[in-house]
Protein backbone atom coordinates (compact mmCIF):
# COMPACT_ATOMS: atom_id res chain seq x y z
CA UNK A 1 6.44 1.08 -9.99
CA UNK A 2 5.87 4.48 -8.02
CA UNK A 3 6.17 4.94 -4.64
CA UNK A 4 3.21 6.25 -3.48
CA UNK A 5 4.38 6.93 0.44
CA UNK A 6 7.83 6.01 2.45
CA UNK A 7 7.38 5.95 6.42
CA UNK A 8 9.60 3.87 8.64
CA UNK A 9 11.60 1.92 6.51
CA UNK A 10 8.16 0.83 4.34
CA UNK A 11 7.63 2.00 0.93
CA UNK A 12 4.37 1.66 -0.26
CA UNK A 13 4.50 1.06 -4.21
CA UNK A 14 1.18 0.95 -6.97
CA UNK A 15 1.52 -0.29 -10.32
CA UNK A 16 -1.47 1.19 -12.11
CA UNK A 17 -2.62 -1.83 -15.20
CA UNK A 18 -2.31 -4.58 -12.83
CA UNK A 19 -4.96 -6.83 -11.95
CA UNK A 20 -8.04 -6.66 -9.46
CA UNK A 21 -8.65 -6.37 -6.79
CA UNK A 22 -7.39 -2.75 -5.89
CA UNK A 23 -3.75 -3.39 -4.49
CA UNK A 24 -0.36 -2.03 -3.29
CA UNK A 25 2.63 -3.28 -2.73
CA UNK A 26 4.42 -2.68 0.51
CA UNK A 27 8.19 -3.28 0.75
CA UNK A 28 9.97 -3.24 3.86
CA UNK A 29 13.40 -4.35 4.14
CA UNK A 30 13.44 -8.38 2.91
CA UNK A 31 9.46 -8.31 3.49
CA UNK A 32 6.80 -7.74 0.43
CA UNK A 33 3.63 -7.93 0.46
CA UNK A 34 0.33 -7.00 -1.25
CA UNK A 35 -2.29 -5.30 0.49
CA UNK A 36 -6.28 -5.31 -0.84
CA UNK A 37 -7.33 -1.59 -1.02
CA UNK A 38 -10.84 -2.29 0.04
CA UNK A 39 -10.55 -5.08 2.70
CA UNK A 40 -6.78 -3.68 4.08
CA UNK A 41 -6.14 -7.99 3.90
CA UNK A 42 -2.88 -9.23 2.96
CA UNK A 43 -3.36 -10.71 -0.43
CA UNK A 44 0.09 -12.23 -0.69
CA UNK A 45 3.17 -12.12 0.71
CA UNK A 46 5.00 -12.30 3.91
CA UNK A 47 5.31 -9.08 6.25
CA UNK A 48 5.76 -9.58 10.15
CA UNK A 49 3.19 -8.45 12.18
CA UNK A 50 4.58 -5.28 12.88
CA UNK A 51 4.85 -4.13 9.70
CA UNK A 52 1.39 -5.20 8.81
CA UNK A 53 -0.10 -3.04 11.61
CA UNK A 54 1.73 -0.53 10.41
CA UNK A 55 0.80 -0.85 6.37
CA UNK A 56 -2.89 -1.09 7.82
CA UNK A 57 -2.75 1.58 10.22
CA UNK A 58 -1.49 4.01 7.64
CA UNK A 59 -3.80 2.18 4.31
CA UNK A 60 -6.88 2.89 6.69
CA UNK A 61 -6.05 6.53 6.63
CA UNK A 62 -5.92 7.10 3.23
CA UNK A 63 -8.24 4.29 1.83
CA UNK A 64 -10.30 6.84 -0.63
CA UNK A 65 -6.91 8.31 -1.23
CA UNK A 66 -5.85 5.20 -2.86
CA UNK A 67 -9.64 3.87 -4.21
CA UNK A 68 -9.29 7.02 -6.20
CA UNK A 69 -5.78 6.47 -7.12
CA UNK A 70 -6.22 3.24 -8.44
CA UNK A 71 -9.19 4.42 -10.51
CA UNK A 72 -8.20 7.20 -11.99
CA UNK A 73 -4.61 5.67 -12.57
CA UNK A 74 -3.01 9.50 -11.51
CA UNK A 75 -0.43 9.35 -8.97
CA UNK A 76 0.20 11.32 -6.44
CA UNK A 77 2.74 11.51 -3.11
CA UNK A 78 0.36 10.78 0.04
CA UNK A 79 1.97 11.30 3.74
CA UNK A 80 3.52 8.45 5.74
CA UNK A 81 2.78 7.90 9.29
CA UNK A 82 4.00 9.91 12.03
């Protein structure tokens, strides 16, 4: 699965022929969790709070980023938090 950003400890991971809705996978430490592309909701999973804020924070920033990613299937690197 390619890592699609790394920032703080998080990786943020898409697997392009999986199922809908439009998802990631965030990994951070022990915690994993899948994130809805459109909605920024935790779809399943179990990341503290502090890591969700962070996922979201950073997912809100590059939302078309990853829309488009996840349509066209073409990955690319996008920039982690600072």
């Amino acid at each position: 699965m390619p890592t699609v950003s790394r920032f703080f400890g998080i990786s943020i991971k898409m697997f392009f022929s999986e199922h809908n809705p439009p998802h990631f996978h965030a990994v951070h430490g022990d915690e994993i969790g899948w994130i809805n592309i459109r909605t920024l909701e935790l779809i399943k999973g179990d990341l503290s709070p502090r890591s969700l804020r962070l996922i979201k924070e950073w997912a809100s920033e590059h939302q078309q980023e990853l829309l488009e990613m996840w349509d066209s299937r073409e990955f690319k690197q996008i920039p982690g938090l600072d």
